[in-house]
N, C-alpha and C. Protein backbone atom coordinates (compact mmCIF):
# COMPACT_ATOMS: atom_id res chain seq x y z
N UNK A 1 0.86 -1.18 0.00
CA UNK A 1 0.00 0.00 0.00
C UNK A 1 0.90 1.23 0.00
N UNK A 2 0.53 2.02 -1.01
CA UNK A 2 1.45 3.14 -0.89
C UNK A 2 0.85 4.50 -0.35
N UNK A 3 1.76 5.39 0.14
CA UNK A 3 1.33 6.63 0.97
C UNK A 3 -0.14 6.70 0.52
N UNK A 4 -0.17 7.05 -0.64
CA UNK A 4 -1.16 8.16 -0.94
C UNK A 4 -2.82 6.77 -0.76
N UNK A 5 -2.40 5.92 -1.00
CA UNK A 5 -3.56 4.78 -0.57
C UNK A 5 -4.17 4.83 1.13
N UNK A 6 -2.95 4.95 1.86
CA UNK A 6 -2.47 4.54 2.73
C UNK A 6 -3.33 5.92 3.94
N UNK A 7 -3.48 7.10 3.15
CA UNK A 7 -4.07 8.21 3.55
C UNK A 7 -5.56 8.21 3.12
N UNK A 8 -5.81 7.66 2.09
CA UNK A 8 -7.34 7.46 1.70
C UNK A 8 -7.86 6.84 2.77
N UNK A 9 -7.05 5.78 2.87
CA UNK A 9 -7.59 5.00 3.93
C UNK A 9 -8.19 5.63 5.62
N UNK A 10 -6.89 6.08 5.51
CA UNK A 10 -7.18 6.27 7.22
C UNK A 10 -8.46 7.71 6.87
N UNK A 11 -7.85 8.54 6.35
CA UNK A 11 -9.16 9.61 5.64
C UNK A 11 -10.67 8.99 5.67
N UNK A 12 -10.79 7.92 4.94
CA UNK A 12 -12.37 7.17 5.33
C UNK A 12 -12.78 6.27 6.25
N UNK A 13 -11.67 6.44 7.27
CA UNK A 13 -11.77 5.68 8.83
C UNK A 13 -12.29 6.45 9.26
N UNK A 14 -11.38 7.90 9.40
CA UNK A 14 -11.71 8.65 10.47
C UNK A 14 -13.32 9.45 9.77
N UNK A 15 -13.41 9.32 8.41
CA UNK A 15 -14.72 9.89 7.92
C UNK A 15 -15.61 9.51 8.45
N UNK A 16 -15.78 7.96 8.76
CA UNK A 16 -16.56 6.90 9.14
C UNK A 16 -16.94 7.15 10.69
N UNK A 17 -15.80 7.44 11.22
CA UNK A 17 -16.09 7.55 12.79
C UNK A 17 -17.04 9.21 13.36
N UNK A 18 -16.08 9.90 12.08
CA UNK A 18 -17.17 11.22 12.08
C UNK A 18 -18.72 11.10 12.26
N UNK A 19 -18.83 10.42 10.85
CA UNK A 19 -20.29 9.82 10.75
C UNK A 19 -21.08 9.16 12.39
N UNK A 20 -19.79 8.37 12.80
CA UNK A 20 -20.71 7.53 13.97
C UNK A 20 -20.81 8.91 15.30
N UNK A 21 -20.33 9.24 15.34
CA UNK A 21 -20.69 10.40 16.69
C UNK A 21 -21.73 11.91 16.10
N UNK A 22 -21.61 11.98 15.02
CA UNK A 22 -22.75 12.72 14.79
C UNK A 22 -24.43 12.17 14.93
N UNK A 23 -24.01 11.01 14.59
CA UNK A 23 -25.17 10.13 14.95
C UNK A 23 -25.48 9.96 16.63
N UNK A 24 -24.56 9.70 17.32
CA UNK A 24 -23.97 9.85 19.04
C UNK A 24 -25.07 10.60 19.26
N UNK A 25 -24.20 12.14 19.33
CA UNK A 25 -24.69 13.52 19.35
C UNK A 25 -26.68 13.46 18.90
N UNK A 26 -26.66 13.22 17.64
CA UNK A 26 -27.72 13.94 17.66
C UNK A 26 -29.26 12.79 18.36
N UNK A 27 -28.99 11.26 18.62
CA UNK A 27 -29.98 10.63 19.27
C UNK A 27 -29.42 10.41 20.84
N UNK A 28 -28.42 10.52 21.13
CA UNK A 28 -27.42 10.09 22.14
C UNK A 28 -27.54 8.56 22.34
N UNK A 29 -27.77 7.72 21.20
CA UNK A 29 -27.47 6.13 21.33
C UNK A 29 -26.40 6.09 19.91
N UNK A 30 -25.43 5.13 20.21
CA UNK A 30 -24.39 5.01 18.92
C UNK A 30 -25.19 3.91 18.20
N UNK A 31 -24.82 3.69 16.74
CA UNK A 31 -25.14 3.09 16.11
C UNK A 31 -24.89 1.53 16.08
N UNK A 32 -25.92 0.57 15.86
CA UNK A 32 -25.91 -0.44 15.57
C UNK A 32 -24.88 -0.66 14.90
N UNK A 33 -24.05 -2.01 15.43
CA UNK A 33 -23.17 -2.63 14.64
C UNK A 33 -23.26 -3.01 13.14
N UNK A 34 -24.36 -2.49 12.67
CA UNK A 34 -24.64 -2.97 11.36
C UNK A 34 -24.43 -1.69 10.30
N UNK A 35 -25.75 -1.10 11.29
CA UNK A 35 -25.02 0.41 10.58
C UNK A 35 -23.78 1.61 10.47
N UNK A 36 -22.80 0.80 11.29
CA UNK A 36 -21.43 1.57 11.52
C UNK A 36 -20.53 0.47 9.96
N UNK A 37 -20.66 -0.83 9.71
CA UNK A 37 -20.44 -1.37 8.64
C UNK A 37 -21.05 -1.02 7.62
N UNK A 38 -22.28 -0.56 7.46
CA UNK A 38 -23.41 -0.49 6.48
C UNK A 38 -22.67 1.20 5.71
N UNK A 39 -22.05 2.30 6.50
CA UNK A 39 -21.45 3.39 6.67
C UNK A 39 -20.03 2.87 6.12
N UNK A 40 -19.21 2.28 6.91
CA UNK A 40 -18.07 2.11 6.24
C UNK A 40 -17.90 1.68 4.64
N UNK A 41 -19.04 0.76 4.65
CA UNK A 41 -18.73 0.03 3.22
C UNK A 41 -19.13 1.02 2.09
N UNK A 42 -19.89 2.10 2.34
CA UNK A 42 -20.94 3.17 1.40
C UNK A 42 -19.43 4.05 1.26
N UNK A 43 -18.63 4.35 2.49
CA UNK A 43 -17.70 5.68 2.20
C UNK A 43 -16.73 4.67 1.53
N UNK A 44 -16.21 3.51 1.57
CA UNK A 44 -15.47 2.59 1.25
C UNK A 44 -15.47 2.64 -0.86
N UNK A 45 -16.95 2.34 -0.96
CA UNK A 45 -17.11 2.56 -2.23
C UNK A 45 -17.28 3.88 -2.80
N UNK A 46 -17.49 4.89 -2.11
CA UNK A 46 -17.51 6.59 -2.38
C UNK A 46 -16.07 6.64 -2.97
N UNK A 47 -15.15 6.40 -1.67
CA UNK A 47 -13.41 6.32 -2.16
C UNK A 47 -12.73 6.12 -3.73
N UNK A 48 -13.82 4.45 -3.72
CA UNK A 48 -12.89 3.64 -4.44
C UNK A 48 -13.14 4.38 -5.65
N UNK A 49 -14.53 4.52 -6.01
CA UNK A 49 -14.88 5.05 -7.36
C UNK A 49 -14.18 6.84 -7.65
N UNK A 50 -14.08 7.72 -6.49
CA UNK A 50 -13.14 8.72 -7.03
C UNK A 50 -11.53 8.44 -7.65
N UNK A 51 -10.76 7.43 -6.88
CA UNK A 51 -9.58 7.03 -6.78
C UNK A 51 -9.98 6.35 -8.28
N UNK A 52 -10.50 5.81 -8.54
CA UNK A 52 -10.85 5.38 -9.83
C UNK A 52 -11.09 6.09 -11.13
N UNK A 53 -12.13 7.22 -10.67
CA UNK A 53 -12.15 7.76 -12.07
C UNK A 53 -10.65 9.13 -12.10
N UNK A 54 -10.19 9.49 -10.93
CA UNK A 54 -8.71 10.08 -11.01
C UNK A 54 -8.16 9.15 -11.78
N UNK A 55 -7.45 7.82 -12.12
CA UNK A 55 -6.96 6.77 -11.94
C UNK A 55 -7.14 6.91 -14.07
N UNK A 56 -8.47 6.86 -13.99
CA UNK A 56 -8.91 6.85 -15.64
C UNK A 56 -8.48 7.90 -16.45
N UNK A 57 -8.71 8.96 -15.74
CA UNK A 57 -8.24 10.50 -16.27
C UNK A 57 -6.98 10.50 -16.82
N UNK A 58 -6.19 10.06 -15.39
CA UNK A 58 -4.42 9.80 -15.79
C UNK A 58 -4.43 9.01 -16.89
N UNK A 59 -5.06 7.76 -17.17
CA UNK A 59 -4.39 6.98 -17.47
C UNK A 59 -4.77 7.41 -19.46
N UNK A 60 -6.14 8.13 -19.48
CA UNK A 60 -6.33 9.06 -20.66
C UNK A 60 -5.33 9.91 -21.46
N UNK A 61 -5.05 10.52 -20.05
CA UNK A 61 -4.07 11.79 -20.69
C UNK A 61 -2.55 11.14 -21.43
N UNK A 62 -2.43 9.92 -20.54
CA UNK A 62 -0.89 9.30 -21.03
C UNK A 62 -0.92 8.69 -22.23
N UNK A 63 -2.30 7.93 -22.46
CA UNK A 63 -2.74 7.35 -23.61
C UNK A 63 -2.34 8.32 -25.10
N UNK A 64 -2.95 9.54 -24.72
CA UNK A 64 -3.16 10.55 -25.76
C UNK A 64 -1.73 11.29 -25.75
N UNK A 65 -0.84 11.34 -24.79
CA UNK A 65 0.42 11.92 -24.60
C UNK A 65 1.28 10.99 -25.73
N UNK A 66 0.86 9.11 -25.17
CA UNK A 66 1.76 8.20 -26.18
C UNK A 66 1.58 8.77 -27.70
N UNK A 67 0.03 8.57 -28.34
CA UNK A 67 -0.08 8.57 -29.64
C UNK A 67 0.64 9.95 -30.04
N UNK A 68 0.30 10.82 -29.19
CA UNK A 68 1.13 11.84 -30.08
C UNK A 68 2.59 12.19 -29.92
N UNK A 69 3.19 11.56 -29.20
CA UNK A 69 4.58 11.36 -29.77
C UNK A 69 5.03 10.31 -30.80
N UNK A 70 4.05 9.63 -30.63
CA UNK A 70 4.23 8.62 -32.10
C UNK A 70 4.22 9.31 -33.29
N UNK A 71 3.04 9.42 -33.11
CA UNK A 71 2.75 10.52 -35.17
C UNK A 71 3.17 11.64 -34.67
N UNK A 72 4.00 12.34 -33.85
CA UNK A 72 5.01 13.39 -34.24
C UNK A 72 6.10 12.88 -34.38
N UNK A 73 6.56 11.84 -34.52
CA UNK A 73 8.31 11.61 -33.91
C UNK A 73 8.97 12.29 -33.12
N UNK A 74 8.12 12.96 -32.24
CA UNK A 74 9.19 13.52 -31.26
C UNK A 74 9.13 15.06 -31.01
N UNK A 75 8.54 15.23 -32.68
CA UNK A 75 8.30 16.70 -33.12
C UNK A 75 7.64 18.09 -31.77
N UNK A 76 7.40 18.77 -31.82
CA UNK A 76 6.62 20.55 -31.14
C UNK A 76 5.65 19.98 -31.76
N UNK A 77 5.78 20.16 -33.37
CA UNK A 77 4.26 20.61 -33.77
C UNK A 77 4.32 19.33 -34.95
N UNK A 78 3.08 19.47 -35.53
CA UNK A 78 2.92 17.92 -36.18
C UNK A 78 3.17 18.86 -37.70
N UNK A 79 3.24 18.13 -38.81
CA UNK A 79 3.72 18.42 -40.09
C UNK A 79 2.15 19.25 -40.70
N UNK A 80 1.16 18.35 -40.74
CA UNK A 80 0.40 19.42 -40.97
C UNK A 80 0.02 20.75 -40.33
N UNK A 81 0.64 21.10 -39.59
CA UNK A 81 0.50 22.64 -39.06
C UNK A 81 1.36 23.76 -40.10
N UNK A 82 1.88 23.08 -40.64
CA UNK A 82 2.87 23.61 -41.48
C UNK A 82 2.27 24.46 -42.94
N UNK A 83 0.87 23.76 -43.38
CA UNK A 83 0.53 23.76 -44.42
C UNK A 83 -0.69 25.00 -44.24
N UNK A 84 -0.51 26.02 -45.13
CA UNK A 84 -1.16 26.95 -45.35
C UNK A 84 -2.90 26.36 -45.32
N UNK A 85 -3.77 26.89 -44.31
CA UNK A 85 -5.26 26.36 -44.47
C UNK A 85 -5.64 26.66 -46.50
N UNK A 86 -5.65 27.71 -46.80
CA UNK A 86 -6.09 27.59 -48.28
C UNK A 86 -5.84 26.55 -49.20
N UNK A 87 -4.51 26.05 -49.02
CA UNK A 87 -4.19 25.29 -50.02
C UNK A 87 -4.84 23.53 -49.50
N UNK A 88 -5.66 23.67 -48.79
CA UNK A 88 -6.58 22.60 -48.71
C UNK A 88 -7.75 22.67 -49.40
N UNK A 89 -8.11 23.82 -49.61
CA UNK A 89 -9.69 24.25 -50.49
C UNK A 89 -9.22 24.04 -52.18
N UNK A 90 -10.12 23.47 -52.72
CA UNK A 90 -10.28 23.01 -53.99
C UNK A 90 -11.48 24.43 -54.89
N UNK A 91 -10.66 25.32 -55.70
CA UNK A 91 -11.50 26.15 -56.12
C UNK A 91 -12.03 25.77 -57.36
């Protein structure tokens, strides 16, 4: 598990425990053992799916970073930038 996992984690522990004393507070009975799991597993999957679609984003941008160093070779700018827009129009 690395840091930044490693902080999600404890981040939706202590989210979780938030959750259970607001609940405390506002009936003054703590929550059923079911619903302190029923809570964990909801922020558990809240987590996973942000860490996930971050996860997709990256893995987009690198995708689109590869292809275009491919069809540039390496290039700034790609070869058709080069070419005057008119001389694409057929008069």
């Amino acid at each position: 598990m690395n840091e930044d996992n490693y902080k999600s984690t404890k981040e939706m522990m202590n989210s979780a425990s938030k959750n259970r004393l607001v609940h405390e507070e506002k009936g003054g009975v703590e929550l059923p053992l079911l619903d302190e799991v029923r809570n964990l597993i909801i922020t558990a999957r809240r987590t996973a799916a942000q860490n996930i679609n971050i996860l997709q984003v990256i893995t987009n941008f690198e995708i689109g970073r590869l292809i275009i160093e491919n069809e540039q070779s390496g290039k700034i700018n790609a070869e058709y930038g080069k070419i005057p827009i008119f001389s694409f129009q057929k008069v």
